[in-house]
C-alpha atoms as a PDB file:
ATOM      1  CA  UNK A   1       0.000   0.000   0.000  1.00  0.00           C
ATOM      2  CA  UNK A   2       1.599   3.125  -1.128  1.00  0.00           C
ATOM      3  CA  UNK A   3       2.118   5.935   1.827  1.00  0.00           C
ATOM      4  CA  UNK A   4      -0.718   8.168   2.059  1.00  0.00           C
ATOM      5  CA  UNK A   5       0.369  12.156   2.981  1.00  0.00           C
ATOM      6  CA  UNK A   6      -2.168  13.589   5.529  1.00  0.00           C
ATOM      7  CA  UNK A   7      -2.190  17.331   5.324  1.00  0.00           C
ATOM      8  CA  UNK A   8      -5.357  18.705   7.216  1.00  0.00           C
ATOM      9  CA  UNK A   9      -4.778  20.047  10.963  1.00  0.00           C
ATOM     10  CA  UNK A  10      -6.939  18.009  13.603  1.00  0.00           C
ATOM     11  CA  UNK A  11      -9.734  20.354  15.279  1.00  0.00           C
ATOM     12  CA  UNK A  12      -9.110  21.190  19.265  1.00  0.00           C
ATOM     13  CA  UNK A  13     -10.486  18.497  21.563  1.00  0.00           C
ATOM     14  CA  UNK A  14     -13.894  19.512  22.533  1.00  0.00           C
ATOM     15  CA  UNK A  15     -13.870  21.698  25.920  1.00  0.00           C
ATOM     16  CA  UNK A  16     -18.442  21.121  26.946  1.00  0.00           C
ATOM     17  CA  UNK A  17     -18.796  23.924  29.742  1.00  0.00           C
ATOM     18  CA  UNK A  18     -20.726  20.963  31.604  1.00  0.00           C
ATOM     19  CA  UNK A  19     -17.247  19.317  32.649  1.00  0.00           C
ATOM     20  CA  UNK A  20     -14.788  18.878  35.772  1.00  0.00           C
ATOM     21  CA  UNK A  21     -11.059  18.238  35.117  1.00  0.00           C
ATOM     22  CA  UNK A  22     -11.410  14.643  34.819  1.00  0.00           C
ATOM     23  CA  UNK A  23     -13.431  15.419  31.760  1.00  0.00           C
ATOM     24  CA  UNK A  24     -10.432  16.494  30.059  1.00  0.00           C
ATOM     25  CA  UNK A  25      -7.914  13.333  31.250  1.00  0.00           C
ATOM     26  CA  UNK A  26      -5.398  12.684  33.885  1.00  0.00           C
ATOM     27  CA  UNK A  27      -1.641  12.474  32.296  1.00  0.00           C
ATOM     28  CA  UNK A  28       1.154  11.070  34.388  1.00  0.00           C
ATOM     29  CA  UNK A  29       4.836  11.868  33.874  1.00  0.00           C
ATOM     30  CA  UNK A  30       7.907   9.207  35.145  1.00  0.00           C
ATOM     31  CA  UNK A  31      11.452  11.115  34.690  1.00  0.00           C
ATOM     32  CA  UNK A  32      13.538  13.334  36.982  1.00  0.00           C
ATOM     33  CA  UNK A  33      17.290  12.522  37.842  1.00  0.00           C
ATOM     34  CA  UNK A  34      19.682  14.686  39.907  1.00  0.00           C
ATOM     35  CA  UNK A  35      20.303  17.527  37.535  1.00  0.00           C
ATOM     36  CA  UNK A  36      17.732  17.136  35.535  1.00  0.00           C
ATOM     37  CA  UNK A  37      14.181  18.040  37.307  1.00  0.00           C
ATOM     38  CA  UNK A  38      13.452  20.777  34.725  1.00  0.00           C
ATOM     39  CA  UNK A  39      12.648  18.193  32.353  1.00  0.00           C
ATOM     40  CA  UNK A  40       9.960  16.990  34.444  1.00  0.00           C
ATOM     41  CA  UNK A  41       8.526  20.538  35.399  1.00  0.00           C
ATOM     42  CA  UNK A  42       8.033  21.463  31.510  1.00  0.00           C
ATOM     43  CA  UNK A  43       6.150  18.981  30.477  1.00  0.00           C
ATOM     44  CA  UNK A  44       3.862  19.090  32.972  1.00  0.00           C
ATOM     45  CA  UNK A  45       3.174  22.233  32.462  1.00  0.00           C
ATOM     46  CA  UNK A  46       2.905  21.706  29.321  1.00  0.00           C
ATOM     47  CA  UNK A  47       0.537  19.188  29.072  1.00  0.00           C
ATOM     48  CA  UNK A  48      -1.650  21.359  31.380  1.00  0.00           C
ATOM     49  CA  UNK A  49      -1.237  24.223  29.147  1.00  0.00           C
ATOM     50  CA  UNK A  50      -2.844  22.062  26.441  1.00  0.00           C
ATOM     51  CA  UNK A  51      -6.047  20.785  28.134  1.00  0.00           C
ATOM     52  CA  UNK A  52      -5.301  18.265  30.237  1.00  0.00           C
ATOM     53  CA  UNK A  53      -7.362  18.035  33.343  1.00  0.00           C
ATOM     54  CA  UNK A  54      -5.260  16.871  35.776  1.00  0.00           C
ATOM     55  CA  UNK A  55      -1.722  15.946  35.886  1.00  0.00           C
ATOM     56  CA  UNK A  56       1.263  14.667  38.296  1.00  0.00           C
ATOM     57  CA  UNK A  57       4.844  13.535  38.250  1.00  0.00           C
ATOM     58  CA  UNK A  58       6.484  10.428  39.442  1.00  0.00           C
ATOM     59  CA  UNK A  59      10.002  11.449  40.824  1.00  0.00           C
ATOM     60  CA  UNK A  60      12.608   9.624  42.756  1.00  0.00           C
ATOM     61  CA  UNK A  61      11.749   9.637  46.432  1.00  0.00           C
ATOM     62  CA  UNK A  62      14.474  12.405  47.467  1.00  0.00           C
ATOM     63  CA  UNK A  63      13.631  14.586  44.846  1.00  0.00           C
ATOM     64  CA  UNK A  64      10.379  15.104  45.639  1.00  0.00           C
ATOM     65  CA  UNK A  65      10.833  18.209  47.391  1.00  0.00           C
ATOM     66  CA  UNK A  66      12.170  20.102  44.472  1.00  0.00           C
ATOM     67  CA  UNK A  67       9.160  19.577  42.718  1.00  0.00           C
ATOM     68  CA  UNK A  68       6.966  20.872  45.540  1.00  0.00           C
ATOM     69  CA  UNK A  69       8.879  23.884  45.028  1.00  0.00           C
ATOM     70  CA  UNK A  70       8.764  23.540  40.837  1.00  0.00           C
ATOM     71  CA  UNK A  71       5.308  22.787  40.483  1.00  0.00           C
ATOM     72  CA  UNK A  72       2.262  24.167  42.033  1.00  0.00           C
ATOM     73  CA  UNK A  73      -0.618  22.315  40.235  1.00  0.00           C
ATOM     74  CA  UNK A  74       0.606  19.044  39.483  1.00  0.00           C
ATOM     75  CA  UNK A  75       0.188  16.406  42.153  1.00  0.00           C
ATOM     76  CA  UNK A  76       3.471  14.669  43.233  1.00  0.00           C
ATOM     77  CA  UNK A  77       4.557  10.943  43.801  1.00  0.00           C
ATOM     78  CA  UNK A  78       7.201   9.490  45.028  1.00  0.00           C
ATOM     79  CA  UNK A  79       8.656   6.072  43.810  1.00  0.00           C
ATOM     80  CA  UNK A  80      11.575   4.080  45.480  1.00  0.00           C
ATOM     81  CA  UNK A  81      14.912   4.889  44.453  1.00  0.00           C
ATOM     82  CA  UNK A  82      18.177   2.794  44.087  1.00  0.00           C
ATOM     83  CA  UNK A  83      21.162   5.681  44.625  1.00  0.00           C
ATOM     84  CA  UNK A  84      19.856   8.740  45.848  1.00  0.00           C
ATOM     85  CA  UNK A  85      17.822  10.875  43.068  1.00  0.00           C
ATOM     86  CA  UNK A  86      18.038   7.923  40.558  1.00  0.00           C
ATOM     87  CA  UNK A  87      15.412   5.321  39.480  1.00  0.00           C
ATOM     88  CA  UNK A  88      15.601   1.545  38.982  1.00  0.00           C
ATOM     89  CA  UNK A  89      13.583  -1.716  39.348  1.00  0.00           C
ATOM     90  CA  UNK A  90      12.527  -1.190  42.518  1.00  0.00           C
ATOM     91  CA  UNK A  91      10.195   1.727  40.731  1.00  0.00           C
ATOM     92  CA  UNK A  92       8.811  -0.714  38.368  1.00  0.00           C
ATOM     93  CA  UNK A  93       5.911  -2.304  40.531  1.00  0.00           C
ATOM     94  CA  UNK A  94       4.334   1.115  42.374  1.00  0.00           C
ATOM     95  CA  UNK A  95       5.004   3.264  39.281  1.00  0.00           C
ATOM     96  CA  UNK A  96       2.926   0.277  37.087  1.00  0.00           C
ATOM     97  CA  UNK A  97       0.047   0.888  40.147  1.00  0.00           C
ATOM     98  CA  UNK A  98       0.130   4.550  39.576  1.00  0.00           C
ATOM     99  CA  UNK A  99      -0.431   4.757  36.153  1.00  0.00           C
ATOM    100  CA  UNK A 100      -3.752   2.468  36.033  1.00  0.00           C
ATOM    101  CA  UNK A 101      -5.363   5.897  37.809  1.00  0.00           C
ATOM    102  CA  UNK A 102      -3.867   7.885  34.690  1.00  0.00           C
ATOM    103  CA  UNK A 103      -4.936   7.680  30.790  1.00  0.00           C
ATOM    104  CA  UNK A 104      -1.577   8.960  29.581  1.00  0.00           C
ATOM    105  CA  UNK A 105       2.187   8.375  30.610  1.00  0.00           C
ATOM    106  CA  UNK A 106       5.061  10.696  29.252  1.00  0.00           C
ATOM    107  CA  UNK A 107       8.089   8.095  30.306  1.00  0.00           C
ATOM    108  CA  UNK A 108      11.325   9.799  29.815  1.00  0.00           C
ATOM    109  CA  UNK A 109      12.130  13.430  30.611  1.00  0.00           C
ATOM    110  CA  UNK A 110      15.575  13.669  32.634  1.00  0.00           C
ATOM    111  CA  UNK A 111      14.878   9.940  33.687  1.00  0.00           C
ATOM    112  CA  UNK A 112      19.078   9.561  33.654  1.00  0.00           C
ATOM    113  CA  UNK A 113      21.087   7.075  31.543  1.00  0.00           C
ATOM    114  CA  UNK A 114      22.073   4.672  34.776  1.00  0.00           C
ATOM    115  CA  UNK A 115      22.473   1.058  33.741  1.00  0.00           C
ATOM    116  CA  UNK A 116      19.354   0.467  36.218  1.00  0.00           C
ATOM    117  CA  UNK A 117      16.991   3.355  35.146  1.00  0.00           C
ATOM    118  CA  UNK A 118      17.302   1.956  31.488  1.00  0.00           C
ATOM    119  CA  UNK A 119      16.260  -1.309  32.826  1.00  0.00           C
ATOM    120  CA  UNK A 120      13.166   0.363  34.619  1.00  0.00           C
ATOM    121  CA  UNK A 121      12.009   2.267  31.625  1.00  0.00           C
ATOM    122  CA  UNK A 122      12.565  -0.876  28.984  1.00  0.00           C
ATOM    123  CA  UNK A 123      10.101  -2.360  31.285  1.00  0.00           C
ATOM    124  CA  UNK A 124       7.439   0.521  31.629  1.00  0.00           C
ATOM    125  CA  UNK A 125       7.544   1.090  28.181  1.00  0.00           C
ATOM    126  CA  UNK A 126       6.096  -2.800  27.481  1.00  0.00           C
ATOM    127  CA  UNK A 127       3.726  -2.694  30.413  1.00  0.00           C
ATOM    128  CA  UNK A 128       2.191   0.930  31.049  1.00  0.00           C
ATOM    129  CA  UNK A 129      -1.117   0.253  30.696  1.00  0.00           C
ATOM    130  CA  UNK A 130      -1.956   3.679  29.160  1.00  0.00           C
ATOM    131  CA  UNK A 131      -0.971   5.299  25.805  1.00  0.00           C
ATOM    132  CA  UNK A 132       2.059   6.349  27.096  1.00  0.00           C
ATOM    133  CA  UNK A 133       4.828   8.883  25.088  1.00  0.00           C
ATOM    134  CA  UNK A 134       8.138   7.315  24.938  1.00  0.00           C
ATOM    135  CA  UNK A 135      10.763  10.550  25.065  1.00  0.00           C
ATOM    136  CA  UNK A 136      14.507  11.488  25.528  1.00  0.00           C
ATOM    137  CA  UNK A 137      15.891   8.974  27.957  1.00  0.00           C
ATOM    138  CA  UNK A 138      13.689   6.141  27.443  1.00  0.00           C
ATOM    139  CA  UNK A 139      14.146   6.210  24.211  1.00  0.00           C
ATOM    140  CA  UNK A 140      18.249   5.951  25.244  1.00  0.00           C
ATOM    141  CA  UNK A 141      17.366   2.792  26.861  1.00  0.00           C
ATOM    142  CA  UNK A 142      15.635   1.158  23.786  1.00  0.00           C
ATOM    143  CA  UNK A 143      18.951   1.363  21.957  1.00  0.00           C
ATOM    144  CA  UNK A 144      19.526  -2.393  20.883  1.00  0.00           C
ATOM    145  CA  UNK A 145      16.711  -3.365  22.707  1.00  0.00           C
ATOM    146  CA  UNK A 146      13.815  -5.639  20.972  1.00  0.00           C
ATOM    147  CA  UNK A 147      11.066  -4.221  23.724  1.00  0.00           C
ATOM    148  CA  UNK A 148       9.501  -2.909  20.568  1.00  0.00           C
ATOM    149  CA  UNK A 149       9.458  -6.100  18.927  1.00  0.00           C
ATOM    150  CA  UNK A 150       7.192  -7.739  21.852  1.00  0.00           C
ATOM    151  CA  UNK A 151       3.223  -6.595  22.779  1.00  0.00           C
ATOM    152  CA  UNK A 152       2.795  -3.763  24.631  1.00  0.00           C
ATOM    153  CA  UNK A 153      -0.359  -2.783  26.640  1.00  0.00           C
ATOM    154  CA  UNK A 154      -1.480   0.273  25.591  1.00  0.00           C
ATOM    155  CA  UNK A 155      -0.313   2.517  22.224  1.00  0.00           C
ATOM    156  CA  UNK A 156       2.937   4.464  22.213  1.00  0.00           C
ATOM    157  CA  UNK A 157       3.998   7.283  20.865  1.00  0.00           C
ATOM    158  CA  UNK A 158       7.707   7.804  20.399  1.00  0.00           C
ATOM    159  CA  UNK A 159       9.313  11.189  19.871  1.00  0.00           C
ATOM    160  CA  UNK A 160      13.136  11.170  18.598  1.00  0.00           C
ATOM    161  CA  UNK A 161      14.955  14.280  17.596  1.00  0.00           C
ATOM    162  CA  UNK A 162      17.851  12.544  14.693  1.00  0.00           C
ATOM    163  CA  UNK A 163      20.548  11.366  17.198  1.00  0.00           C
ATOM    164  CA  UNK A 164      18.128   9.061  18.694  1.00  0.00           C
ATOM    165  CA  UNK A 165      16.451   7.865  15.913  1.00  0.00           C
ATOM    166  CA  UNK A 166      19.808   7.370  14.442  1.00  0.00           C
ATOM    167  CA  UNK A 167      20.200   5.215  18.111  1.00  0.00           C
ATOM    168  CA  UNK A 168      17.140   3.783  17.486  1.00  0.00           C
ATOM    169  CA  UNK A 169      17.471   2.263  13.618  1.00  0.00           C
ATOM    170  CA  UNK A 170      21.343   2.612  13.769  1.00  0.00           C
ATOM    171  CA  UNK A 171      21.364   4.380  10.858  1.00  0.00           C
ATOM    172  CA  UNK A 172      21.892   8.140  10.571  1.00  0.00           C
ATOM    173  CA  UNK A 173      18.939  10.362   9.994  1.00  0.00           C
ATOM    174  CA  UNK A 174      19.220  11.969   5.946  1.00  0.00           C
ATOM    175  CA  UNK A 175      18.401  15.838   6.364  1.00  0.00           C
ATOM    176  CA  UNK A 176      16.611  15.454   3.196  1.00  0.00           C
ATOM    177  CA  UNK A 177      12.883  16.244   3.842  1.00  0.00           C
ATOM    178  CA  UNK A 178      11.464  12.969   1.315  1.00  0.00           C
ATOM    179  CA  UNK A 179      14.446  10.863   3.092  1.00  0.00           C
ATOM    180  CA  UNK A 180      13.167  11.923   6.290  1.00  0.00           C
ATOM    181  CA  UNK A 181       9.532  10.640   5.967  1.00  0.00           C
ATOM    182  CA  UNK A 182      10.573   7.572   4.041  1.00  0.00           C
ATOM    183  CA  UNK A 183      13.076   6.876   7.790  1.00  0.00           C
ATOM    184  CA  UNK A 184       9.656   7.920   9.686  1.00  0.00           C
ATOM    185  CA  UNK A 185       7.386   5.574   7.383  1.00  0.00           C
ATOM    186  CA  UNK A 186       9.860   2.701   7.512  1.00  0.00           C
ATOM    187  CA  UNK A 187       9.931   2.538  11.319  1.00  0.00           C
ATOM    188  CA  UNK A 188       6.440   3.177  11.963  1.00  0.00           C
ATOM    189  CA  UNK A 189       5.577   0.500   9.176  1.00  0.00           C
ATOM    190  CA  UNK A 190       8.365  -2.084  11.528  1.00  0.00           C
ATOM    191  CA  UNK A 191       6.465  -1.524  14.863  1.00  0.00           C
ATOM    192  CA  UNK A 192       3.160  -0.830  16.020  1.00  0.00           C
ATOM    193  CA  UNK A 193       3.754   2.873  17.444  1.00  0.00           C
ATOM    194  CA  UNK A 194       3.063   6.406  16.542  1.00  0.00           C
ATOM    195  CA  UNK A 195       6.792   7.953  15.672  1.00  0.00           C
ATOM    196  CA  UNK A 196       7.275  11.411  15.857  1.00  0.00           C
ATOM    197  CA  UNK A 197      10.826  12.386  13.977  1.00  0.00           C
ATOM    198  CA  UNK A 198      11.611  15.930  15.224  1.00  0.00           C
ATOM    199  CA  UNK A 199      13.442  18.624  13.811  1.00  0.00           C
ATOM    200  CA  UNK A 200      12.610  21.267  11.160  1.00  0.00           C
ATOM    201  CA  UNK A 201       9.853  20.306   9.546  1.00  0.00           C
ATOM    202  CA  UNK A 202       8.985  17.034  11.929  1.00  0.00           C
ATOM    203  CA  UNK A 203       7.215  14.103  10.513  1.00  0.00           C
ATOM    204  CA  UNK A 204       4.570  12.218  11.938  1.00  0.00           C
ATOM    205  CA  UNK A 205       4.096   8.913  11.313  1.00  0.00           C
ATOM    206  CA  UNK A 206       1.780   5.938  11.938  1.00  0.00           C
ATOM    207  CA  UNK A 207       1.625   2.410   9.509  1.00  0.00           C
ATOM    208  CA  UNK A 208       1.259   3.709   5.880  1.00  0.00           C
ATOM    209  CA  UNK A 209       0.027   7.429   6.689  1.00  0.00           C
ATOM    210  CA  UNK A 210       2.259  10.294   7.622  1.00  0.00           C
ATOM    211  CA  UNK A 211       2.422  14.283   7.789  1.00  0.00           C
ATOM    212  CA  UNK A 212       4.994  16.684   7.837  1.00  0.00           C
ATOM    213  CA  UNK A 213       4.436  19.460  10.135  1.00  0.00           C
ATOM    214  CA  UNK A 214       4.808  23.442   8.595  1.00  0.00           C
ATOM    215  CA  UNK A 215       5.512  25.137  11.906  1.00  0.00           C
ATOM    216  CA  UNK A 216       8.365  25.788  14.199  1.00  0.00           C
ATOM    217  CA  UNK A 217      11.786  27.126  13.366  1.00  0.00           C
ATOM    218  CA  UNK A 218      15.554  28.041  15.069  1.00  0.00           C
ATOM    219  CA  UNK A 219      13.608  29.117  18.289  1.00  0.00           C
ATOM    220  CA  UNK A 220      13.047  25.699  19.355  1.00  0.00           C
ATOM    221  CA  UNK A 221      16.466  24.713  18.827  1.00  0.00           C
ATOM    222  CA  UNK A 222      17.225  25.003  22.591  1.00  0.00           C
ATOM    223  CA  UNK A 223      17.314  22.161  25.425  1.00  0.00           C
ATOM    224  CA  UNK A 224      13.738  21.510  27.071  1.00  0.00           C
ATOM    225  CA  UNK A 225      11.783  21.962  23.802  1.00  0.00           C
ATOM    226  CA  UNK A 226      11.566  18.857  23.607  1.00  0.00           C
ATOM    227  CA  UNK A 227       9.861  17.807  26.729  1.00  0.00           C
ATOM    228  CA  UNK A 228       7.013  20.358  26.032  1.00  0.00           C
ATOM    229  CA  UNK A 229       6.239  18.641  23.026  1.00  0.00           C
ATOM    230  CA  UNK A 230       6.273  15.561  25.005  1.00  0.00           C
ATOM    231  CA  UNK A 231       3.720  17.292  27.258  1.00  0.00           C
ATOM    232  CA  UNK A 232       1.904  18.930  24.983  1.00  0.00           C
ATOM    233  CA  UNK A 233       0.695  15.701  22.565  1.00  0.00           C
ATOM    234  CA  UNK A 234       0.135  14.102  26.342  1.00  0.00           C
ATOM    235  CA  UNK A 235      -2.042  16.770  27.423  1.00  0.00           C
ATOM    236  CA  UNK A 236      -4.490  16.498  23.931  1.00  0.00           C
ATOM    237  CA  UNK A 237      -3.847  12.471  23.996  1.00  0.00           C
ATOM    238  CA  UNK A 238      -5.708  12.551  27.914  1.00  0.00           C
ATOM    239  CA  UNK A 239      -8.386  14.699  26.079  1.00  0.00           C
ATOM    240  CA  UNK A 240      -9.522  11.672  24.243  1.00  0.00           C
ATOM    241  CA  UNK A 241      -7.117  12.272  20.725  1.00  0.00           C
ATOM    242  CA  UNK A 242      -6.091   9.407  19.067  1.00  0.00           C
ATOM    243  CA  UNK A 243      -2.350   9.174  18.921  1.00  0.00           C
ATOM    244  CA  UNK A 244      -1.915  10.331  15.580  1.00  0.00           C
ATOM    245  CA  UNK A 245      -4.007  13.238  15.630  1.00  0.00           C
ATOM    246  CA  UNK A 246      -2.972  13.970  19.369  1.00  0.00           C
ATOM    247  CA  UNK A 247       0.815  14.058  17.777  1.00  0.00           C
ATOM    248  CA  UNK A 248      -0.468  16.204  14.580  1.00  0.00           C
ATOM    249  CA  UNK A 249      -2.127  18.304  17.094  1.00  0.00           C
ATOM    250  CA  UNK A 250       0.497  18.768  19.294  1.00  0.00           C
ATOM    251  CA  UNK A 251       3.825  19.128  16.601  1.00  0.00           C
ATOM    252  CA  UNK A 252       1.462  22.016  14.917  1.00  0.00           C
ATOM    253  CA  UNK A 253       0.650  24.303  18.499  1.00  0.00           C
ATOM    254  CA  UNK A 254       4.094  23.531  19.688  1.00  0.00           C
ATOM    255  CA  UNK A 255       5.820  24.737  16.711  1.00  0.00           C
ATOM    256  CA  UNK A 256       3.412  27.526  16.673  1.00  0.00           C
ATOM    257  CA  UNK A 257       3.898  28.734  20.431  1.00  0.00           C
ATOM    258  CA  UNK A 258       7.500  28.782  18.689  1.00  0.00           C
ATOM    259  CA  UNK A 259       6.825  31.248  16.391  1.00  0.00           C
ATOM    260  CA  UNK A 260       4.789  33.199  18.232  1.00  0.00           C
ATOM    261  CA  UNK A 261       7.651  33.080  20.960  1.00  0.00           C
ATOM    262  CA  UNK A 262      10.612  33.923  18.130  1.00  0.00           C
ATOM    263  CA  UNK A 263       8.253  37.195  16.856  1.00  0.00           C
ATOM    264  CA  UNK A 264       8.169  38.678  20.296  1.00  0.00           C
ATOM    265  CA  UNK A 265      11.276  37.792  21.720  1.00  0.00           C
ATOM    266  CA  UNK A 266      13.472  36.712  18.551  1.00  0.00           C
ATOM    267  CA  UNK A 267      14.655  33.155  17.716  1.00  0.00           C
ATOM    268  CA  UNK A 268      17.892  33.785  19.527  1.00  0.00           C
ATOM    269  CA  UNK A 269      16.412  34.549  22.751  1.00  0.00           C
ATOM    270  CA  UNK A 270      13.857  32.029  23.338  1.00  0.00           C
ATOM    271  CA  UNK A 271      13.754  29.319  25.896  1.00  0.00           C
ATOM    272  CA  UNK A 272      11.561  26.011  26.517  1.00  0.00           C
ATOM    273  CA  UNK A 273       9.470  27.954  29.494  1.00  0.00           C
ATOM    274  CA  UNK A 274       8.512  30.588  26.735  1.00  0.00           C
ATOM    275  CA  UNK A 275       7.528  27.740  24.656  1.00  0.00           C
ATOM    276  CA  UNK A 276       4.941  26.851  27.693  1.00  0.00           C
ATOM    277  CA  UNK A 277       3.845  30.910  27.714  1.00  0.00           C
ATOM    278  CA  UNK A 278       3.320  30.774  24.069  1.00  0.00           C
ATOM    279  CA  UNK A 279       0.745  28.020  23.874  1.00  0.00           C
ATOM    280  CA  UNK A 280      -2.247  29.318  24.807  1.00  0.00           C
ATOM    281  CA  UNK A 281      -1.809  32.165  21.979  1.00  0.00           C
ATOM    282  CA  UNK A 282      -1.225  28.980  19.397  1.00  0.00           C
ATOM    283  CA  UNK A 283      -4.087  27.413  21.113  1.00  0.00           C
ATOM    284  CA  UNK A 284      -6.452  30.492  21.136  1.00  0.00           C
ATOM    285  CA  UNK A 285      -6.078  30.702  17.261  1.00  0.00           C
ATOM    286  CA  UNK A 286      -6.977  27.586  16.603  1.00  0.00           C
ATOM    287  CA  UNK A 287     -10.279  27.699  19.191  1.00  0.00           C
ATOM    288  CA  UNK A 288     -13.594  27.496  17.799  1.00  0.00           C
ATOM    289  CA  UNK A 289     -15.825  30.988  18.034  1.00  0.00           C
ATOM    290  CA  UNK A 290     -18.304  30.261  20.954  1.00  0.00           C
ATOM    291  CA  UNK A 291     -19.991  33.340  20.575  1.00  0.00           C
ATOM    292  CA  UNK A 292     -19.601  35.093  23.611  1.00  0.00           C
ATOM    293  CA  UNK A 293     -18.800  37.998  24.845  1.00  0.00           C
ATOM    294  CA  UNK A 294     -15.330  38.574  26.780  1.00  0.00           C
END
């Protein structure tokens, strides 16, 4: 079957003024090392900045006090740790629990690249019963791994900027924009996720459909964009979007919050946390007219 191109821009999730926050999903994010809590913090926030009813973090046990400081709305769990600040196997049983109260699971952001944490998150990626998005150091631990080869409980979505796609095929990402979707289409035709290849112009891809995604530029070349994105297709994914749309979705506002970042503050001074500020302008031109008055 010859790869169909998908070009039209999923609609919002519905937001019914008859609604509570579990209306709009609960999403659940597993990460955090020493050194790297920010990861954590953004997409949170960013997957409450794009709808999501309710969300938390699961964080090593001693780092849970940074994120009371961090975060004010997200709920906080601890899980047990092996060294201080750093997950292992011991997290794999009470994180497992946790997520059956969640419908999404971002696994990945600042999780750390310890032998044992890459053991932990091969084995939450196969069982997290939720669609769960696969980013930055859980997809490290898949390198050479055949978890994606075996059933898995729920969908995933997987979000790899080049270097760890390159990990991921072991083959080095062409900068070509056909190459580029032909890499995304091959890999989503070999396992049964949702891939989302980053960089300028980011395809999405899922079996023998794909899109490329028109927004986004230089501003979101900076550290942390990436786990907003994460957060951001979590937060519309909890909202009820299937995974392809919910990655569509979320690859269009986030590359959109970019722009709308770059034109205030230009490209060369933008962080991730603007990237967060910037959504609800991407979001707001892309809500439906409800008629009222402000």
């Amino acid at each position: 079957m010859s790869p169909r191109r998908v070009t039209e821009i999923p609609s919002l999730p519905e937001r019914p003024e008859r609604s509570h926050k579990n209306t709009f999903g609960r999403v659940l994010v597993i990460g955090g090392s020493r050194g790297l809590t920010g990861a954590v913090a953004l997409a949170a926030e960013a997957a409450y900045r794009s709808g999501a009813g309710w969300v938390a973090v699961a964080v090593a046990a001693s780092l849970e006090g940074i994120f009371e400081i961090k975060l004010t709305e997200a709920l906080k769990h601890s899980l047990p740790e092996g060294p201080p600040g750093v997950l292992g196997p011991e997290a794999e049983a009470p994180a497992l629990r946790l997520a059956e109260d969640f419908d999404v699971t971002v696994l990945g952001p600042g999780l750390g690249r310890n032998d044992r944490t890459c053991e932990l998150a091969r084995r939450l990626v196969a069982r997290l019963p939720t669609t769960t998005v696969v980013d930055a150091d859980a997809l490290y631990a898949l390198t050479d791994s055949d978890v994606l080869e075996g059933e898995m409980r729920g969908p995933r979505i997987l979000t790899p900027h080049p270097g760890e796609m390159a990990r991921l095929t072991g083959e080095k990402v062409a900068a070509d924009d056909e190459l580029r979707a032909a890499a995304a289409l091959d890999f989503a035709a070999r396992y049964p996720v949702t891939l989302v290849l980053k960089g300028f112009r980011t395809v999405v891809a899922e079996g023998d459909r794909f899109a490329v995604n028109e927004t986004g530029g230089s501003a979101l070349a900076t550290a942390g964009t990436g786990d907003v994105l994460s957060g951001v297709i979590a937060g519309l994914a909890a909202q009820g979007m299937e995974p392809f749309d919910a990655a569509r979705l979320g690859v269009h506002l986030h590359g959109r919050a970019g722009d709308l970042a770059a034109a205030e503050l230009t490209p060369w001074a933008v962080m991730a946390g603007d990237v967060v500020k910037y959504l609800p302008a991407a979001l707001r031109e892309m809500a439906p007219d409800t008629g009222k008055e402000s």
